[in-house]
C-alpha atoms as a PDB file:
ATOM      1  CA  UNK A   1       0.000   0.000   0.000  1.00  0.00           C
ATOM      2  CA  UNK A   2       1.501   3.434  -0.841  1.00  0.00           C
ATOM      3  CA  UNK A   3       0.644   6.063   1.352  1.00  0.00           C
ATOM      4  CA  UNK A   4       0.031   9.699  -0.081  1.00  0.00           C
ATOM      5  CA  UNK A   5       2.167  12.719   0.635  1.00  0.00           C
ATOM      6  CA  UNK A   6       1.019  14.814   2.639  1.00  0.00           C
ATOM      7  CA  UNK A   7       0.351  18.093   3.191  1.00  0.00           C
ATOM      8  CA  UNK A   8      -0.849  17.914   0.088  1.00  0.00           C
ATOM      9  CA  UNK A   9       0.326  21.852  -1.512  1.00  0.00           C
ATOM     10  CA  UNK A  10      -1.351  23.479  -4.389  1.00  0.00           C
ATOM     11  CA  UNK A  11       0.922  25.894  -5.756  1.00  0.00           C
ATOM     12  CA  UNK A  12      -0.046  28.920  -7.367  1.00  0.00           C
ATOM     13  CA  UNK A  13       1.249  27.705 -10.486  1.00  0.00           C
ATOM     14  CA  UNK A  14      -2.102  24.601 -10.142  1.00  0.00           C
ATOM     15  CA  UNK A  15      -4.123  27.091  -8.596  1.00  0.00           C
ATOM     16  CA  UNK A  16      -4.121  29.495 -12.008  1.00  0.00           C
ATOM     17  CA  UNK A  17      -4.926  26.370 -14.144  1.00  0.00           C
ATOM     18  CA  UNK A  18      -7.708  25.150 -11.621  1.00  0.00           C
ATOM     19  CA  UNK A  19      -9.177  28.832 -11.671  1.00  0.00           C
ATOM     20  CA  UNK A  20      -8.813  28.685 -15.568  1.00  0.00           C
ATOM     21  CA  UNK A  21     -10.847  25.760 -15.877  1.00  0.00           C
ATOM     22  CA  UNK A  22     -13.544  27.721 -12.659  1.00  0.00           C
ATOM     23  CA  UNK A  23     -14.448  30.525 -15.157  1.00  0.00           C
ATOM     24  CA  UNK A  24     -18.039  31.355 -14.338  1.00  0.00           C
ATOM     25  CA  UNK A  25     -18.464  27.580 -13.313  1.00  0.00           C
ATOM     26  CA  UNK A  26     -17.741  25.820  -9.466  1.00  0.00           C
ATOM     27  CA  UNK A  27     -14.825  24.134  -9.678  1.00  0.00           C
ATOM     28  CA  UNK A  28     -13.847  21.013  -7.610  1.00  0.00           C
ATOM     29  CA  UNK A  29     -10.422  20.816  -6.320  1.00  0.00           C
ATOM     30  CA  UNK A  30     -10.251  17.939  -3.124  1.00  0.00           C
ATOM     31  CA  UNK A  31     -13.130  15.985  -2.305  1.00  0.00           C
ATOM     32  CA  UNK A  32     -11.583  13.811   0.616  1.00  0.00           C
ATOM     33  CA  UNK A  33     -13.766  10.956   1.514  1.00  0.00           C
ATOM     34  CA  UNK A  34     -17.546  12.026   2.870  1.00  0.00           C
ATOM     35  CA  UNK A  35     -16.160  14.986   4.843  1.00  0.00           C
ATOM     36  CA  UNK A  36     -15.510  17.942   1.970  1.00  0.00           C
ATOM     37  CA  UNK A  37     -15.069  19.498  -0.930  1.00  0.00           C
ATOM     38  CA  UNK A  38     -13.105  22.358  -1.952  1.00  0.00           C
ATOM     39  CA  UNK A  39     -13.627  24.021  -4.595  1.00  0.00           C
ATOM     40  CA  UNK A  40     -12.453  27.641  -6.935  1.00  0.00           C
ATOM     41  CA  UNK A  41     -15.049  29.674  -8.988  1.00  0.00           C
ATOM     42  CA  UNK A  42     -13.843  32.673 -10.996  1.00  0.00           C
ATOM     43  CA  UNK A  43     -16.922  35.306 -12.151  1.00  0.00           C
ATOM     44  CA  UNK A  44     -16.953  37.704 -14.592  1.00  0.00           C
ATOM     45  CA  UNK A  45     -18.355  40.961 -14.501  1.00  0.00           C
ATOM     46  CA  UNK A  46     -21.626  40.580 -14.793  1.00  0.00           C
ATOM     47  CA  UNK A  47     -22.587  36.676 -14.319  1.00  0.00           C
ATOM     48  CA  UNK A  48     -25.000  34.856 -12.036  1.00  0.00           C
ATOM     49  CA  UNK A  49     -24.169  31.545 -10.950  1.00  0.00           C
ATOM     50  CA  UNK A  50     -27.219  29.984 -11.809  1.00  0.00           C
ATOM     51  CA  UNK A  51     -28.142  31.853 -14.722  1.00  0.00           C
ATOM     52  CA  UNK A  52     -31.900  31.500 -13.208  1.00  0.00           C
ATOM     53  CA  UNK A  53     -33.299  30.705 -10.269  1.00  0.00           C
ATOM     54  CA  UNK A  54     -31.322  29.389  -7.112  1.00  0.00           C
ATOM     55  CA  UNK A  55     -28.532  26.990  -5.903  1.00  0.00           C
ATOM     56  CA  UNK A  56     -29.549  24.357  -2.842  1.00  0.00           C
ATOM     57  CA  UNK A  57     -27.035  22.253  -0.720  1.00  0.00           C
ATOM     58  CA  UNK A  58     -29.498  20.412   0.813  1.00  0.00           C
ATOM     59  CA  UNK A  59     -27.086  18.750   3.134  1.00  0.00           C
ATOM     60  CA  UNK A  60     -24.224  20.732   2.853  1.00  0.00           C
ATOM     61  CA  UNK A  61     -22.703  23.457   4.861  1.00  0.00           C
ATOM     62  CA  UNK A  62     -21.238  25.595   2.863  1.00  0.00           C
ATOM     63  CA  UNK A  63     -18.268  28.495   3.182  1.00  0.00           C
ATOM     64  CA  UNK A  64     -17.045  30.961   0.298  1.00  0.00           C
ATOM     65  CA  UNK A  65     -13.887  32.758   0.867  1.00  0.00           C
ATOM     66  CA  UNK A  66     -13.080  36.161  -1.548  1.00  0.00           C
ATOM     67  CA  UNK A  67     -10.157  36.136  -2.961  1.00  0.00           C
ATOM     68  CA  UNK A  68     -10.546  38.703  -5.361  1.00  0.00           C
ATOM     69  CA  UNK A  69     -13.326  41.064  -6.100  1.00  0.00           C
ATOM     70  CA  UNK A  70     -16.743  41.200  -4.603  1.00  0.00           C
ATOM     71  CA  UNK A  71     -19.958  40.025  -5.505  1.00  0.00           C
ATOM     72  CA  UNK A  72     -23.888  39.361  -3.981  1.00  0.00           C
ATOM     73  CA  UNK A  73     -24.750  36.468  -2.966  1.00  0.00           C
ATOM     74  CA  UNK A  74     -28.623  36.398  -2.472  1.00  0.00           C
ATOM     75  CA  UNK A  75     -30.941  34.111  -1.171  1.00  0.00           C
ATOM     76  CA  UNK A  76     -34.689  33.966  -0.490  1.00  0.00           C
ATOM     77  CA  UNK A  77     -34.417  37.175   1.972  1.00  0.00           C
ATOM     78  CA  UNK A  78     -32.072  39.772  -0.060  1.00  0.00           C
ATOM     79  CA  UNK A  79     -28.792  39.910  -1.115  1.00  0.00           C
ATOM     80  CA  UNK A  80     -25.238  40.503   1.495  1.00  0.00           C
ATOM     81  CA  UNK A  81     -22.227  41.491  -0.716  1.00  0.00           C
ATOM     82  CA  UNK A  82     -19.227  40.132   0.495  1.00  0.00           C
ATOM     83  CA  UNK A  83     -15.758  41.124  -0.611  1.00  0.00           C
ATOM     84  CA  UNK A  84     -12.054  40.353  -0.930  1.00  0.00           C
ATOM     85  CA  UNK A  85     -10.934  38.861   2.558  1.00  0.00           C
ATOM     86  CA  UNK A  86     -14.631  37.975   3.463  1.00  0.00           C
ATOM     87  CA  UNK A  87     -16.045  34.755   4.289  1.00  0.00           C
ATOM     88  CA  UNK A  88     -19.871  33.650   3.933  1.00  0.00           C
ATOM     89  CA  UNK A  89     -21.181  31.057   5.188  1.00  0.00           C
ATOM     90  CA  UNK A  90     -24.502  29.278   4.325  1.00  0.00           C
ATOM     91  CA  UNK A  91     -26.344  26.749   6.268  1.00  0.00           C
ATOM     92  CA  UNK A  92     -27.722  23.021   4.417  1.00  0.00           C
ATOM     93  CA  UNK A  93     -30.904  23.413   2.514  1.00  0.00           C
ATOM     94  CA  UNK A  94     -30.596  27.473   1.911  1.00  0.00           C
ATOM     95  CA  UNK A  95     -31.591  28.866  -1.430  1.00  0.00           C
ATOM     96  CA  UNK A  96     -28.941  31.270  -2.652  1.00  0.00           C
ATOM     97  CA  UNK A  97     -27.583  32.111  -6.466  1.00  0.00           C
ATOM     98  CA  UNK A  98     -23.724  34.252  -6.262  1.00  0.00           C
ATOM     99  CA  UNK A  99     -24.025  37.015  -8.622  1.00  0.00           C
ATOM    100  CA  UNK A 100     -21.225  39.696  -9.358  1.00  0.00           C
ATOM    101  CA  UNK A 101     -22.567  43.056 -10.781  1.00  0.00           C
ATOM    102  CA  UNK A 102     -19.268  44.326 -11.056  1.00  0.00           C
ATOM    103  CA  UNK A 103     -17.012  45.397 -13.628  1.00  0.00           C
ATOM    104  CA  UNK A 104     -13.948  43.371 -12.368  1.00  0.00           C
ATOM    105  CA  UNK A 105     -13.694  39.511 -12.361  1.00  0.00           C
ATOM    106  CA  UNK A 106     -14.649  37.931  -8.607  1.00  0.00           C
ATOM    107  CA  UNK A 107     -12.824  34.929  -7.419  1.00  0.00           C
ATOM    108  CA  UNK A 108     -13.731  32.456  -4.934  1.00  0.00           C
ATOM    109  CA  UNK A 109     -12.499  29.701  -2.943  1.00  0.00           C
ATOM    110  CA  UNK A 110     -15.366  27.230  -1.310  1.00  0.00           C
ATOM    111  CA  UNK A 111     -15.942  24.894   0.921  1.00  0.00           C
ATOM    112  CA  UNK A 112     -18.802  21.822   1.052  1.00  0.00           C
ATOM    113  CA  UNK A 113     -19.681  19.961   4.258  1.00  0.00           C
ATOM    114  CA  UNK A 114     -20.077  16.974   3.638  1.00  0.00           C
ATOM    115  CA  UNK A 115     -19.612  16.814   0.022  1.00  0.00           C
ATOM    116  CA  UNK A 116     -22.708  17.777  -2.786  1.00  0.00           C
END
């Protein structure tokens, strides 16, 4: 049996290509066993993540981190911006869509618990 290295280290060099392939979609970087999932998103000025409608985690708690940027996410009572160095955090089961009405691109690093 070989065991893995770890800390297992992302360098920035991984994190550019994984943010390349996050362009207005969630991307999914570590999903370790039934605990969580980590993920990048990058938005462009002017997209809503969905398009229409909202997102649900039914089971999920789930944490977004600003790296860049700001944008709204909203959910069935308003909209909270958040902003670079923020962190939101949504409990399981509530409707939200992530929208950035800015003119700069937003990026985002999030976190599923347990896994979607």
């Amino acid at each position: 049996m070989i065991e893995e290295d770890y800390p297992k280290v992302i360098k920035k060099d991984e994190m550019d290509e994984n943010l390349a392939q996050a362009v207005n979609e969630a991307f999914s970087i570590f999903n370790i066993d039934d605990n969580i999932q980590v993920g990048v998103l990058e938005l462009e000025p002017n997209v809503r993540l969905p398009e229409e409608g909202m997102s649900e985690h039914e089971k999920s708690h789930e944490f977004s981190f600003v790296i860049q940027g700001e944008v709204a996410i909203g959910t069935e009572s308003g909209e909270k911006r958040i902003k670079k160095g923020e962190l939101m955090y949504n409990r399981p089961g509530t409707k939200h869509y992530t929208y950035n009405d800015s003119s700069e691109p937003a990026k985002l690093l999030w976190f599923l618990s347990p896994p979607m």
